[in-house]
PDB file of N, CA and C in Angstrom:
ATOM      1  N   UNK A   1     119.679  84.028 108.566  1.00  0.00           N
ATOM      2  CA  UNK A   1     120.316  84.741 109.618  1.00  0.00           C
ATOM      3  C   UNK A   1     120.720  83.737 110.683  1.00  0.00           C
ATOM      4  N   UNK A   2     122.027  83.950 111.403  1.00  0.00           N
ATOM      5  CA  UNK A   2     122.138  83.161 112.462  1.00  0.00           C
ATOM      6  C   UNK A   2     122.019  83.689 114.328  1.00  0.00           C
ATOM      7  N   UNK A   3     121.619  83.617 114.856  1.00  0.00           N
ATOM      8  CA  UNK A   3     121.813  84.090 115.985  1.00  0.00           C
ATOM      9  C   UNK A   3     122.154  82.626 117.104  1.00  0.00           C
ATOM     10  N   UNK A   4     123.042  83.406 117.904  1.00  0.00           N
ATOM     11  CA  UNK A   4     123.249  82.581 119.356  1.00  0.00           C
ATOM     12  C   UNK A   4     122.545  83.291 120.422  1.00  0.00           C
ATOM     13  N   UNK A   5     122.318  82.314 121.656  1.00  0.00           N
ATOM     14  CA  UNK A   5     121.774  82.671 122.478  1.00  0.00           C
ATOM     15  C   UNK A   5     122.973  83.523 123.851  1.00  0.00           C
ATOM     16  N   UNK A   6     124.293  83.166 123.774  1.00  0.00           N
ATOM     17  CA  UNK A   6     125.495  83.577 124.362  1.00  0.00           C
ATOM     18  C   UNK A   6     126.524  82.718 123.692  1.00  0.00           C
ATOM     19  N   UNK A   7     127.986  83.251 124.435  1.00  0.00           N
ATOM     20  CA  UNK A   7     129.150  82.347 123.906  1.00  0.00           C
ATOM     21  C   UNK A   7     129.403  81.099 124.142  1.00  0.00           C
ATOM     22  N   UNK A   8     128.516  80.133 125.092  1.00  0.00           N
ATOM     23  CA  UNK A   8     128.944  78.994 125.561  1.00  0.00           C
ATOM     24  C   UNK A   8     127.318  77.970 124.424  1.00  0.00           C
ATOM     25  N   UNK A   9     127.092  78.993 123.630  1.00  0.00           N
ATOM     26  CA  UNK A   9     125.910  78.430 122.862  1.00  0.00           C
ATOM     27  C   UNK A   9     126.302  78.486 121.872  1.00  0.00           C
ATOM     28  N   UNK A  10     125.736  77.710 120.326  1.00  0.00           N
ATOM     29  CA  UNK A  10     126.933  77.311 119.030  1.00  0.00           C
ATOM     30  C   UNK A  10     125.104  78.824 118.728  1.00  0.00           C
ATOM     31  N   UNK A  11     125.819  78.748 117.424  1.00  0.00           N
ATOM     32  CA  UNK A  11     125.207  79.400 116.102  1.00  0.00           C
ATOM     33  C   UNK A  11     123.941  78.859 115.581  1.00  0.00           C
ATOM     34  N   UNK A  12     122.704  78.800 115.814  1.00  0.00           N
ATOM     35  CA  UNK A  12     121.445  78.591 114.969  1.00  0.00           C
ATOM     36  C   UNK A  12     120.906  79.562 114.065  1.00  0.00           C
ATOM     37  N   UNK A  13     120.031  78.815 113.127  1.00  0.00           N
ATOM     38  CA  UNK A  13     118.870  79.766 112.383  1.00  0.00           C
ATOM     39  C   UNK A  13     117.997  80.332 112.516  1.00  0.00           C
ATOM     40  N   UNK A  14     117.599  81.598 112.225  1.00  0.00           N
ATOM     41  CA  UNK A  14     116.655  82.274 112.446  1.00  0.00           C
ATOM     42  C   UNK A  14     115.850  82.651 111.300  1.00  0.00           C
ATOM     43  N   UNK A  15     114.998  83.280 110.978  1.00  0.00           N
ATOM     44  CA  UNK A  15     114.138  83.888 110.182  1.00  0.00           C
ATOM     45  C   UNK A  15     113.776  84.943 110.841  1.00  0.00           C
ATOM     46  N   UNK A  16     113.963  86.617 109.601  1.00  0.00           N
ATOM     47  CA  UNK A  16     113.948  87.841 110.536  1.00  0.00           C
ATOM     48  C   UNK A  16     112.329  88.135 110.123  1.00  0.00           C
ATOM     49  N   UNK A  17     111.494  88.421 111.473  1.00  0.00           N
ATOM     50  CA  UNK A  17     109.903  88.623 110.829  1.00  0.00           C
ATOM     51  C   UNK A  17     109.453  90.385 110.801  1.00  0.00           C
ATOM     52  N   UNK A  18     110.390  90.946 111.759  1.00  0.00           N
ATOM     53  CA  UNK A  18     110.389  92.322 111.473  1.00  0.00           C
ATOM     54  C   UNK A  18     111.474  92.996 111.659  1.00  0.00           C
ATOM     55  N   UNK A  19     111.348  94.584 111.201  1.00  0.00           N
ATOM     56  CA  UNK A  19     113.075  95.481 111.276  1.00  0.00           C
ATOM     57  C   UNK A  19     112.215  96.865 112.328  1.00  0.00           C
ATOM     58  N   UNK A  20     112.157  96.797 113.496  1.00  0.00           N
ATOM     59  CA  UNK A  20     112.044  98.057 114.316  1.00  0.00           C
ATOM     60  C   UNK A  20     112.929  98.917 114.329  1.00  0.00           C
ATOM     61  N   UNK A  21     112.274 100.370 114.285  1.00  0.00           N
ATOM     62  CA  UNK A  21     113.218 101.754 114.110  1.00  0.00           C
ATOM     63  C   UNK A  21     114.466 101.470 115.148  1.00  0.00           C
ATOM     64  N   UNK A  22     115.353 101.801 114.551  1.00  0.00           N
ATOM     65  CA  UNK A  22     116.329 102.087 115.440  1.00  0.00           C
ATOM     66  C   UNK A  22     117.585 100.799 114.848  1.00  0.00           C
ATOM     67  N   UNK A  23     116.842  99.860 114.440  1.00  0.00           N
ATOM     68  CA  UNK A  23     117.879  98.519 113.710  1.00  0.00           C
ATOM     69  C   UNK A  23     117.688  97.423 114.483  1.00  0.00           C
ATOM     70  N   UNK A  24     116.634  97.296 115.235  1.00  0.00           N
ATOM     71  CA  UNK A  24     116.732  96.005 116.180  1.00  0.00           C
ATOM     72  C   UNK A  24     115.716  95.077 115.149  1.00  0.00           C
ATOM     73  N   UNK A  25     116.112  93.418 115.416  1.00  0.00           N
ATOM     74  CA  UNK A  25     114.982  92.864 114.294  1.00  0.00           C
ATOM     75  C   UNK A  25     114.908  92.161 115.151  1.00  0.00           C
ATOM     76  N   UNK A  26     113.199  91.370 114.503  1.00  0.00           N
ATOM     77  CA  UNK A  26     112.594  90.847 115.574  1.00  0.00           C
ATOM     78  C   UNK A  26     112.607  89.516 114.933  1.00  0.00           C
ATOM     79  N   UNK A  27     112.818  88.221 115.413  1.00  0.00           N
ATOM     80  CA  UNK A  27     112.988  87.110 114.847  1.00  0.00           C
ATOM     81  C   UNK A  27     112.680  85.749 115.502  1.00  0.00           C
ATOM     82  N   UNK A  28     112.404  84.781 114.689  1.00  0.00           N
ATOM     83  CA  UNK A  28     111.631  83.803 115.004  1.00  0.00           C
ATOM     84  C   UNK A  28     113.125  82.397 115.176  1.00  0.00           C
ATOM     85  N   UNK A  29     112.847  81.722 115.877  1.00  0.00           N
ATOM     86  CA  UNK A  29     113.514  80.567 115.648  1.00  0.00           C
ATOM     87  C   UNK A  29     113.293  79.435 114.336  1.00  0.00           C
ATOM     88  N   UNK A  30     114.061  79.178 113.545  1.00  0.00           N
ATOM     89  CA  UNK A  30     113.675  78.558 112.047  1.00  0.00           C
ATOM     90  C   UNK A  30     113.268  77.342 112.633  1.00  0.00           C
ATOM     91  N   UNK A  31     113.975  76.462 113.608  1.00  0.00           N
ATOM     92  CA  UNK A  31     113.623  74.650 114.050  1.00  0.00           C
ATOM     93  C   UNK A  31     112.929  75.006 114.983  1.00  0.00           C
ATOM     94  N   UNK A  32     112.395  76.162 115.196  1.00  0.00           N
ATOM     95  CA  UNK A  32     111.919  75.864 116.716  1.00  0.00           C
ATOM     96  C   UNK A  32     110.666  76.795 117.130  1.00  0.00           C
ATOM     97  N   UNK A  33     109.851  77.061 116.357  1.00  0.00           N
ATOM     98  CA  UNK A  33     109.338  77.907 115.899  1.00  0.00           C
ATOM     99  C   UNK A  33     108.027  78.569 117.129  1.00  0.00           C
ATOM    100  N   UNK A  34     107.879  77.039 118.106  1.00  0.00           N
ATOM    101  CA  UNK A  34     107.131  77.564 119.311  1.00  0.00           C
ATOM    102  C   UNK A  34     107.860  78.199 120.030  1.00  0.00           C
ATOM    103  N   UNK A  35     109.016  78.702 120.111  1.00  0.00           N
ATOM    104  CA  UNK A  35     109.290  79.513 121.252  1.00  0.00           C
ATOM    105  C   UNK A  35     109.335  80.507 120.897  1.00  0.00           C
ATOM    106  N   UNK A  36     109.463  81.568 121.929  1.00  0.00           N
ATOM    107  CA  UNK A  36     109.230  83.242 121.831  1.00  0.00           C
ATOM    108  C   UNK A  36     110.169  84.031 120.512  1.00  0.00           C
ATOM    109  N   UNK A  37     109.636  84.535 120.320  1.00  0.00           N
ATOM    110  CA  UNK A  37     110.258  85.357 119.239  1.00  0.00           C
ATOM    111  C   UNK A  37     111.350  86.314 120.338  1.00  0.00           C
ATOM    112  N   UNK A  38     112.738  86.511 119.178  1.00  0.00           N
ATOM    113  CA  UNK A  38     113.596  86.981 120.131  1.00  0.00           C
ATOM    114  C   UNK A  38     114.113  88.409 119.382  1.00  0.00           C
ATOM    115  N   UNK A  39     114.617  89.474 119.884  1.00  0.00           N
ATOM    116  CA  UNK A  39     115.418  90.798 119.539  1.00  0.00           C
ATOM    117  C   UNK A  39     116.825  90.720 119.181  1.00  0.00           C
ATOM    118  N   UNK A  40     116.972  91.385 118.333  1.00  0.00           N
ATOM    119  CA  UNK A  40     118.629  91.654 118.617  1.00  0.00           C
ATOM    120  C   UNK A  40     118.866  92.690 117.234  1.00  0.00           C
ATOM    121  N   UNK A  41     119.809  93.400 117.719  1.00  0.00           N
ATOM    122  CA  UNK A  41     120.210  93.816 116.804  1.00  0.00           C
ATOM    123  C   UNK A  41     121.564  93.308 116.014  1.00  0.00           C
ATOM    124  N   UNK A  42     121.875  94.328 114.580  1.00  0.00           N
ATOM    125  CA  UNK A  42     122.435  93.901 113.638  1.00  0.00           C
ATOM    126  C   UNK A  42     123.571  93.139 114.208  1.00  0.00           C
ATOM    127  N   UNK A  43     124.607  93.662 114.783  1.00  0.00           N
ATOM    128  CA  UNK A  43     125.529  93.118 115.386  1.00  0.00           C
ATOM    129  C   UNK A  43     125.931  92.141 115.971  1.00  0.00           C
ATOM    130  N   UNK A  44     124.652  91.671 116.900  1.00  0.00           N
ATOM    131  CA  UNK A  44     124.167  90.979 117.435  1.00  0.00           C
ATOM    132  C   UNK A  44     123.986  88.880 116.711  1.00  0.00           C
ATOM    133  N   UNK A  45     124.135  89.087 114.910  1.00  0.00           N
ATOM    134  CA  UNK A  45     123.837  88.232 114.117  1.00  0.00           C
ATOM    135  C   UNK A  45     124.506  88.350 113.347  1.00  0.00           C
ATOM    136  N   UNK A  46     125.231  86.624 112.557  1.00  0.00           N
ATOM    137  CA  UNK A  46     125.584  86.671 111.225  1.00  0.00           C
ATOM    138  C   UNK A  46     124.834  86.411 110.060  1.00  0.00           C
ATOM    139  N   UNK A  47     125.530  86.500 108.856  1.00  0.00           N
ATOM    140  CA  UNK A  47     124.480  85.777 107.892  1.00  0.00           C
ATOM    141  C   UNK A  47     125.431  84.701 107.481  1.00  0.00           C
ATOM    142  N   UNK A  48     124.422  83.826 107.142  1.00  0.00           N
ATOM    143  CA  UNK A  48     124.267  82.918 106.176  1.00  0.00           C
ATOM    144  C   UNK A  48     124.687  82.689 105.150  1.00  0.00           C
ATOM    145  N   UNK A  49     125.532  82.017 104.486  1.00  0.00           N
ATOM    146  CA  UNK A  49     126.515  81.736 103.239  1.00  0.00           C
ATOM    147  C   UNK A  49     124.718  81.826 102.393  1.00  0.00           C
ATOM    148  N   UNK A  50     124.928  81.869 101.314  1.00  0.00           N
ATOM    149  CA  UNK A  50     123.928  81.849 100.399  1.00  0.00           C
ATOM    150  C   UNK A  50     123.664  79.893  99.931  1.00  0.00           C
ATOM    151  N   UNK A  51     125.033  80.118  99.994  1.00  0.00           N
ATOM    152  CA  UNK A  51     125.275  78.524  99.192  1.00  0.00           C
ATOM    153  C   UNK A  51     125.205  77.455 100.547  1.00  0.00           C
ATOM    154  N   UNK A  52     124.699  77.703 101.703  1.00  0.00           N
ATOM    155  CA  UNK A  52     124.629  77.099 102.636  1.00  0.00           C
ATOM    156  C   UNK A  52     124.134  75.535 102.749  1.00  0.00           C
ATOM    157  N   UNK A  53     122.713  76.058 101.910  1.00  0.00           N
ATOM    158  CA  UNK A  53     121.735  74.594 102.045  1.00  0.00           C
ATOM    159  C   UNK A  53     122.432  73.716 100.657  1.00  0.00           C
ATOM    160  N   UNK A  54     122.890  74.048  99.653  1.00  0.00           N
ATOM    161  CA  UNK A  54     124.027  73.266  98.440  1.00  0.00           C
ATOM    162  C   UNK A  54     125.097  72.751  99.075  1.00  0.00           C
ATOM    163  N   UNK A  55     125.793  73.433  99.843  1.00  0.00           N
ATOM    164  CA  UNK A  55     126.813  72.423 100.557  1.00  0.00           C
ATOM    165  C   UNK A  55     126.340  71.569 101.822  1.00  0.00           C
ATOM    166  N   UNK A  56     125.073  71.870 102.434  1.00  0.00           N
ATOM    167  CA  UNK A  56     124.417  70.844 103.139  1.00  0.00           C
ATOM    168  C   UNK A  56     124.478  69.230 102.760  1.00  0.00           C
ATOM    169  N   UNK A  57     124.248  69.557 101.184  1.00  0.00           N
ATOM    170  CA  UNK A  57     122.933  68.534 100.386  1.00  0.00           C
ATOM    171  C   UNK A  57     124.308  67.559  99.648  1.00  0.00           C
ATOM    172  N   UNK A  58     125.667  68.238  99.695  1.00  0.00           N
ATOM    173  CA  UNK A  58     126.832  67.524  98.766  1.00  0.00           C
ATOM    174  C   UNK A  58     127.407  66.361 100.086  1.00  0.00           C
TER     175      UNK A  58
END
């Protein structure tokens, strides 16, 4: 999953650790893992090419 923090902030990784009623997920920072876990809903996030970490590695 990717989330930003606003528009003047690029796109990072996340890892989603829960899905609360209503559609909001609760998620961890993937590099950064001491800081607060953050909200957002669906909209709020893109996903992730599948083939992401393969075209990393070429």
């Amino acid at each position: 999953m990717l989330i930003t923090e606003g528009e003047e902030d690029g796109w990072y990784e996340a890892v989603v650790v829960a899905l609360k009623p209503g559609g909001e997920f609760t998620l961890q920072w993937r590099d950064w893992p001491d800081l607060p876990m953050l909200m957002r809903r669906r909209d709020e996030m893109a996903l992730l090419h599948p083939n992401a970490a393969a075209a990393a590695e070429a």
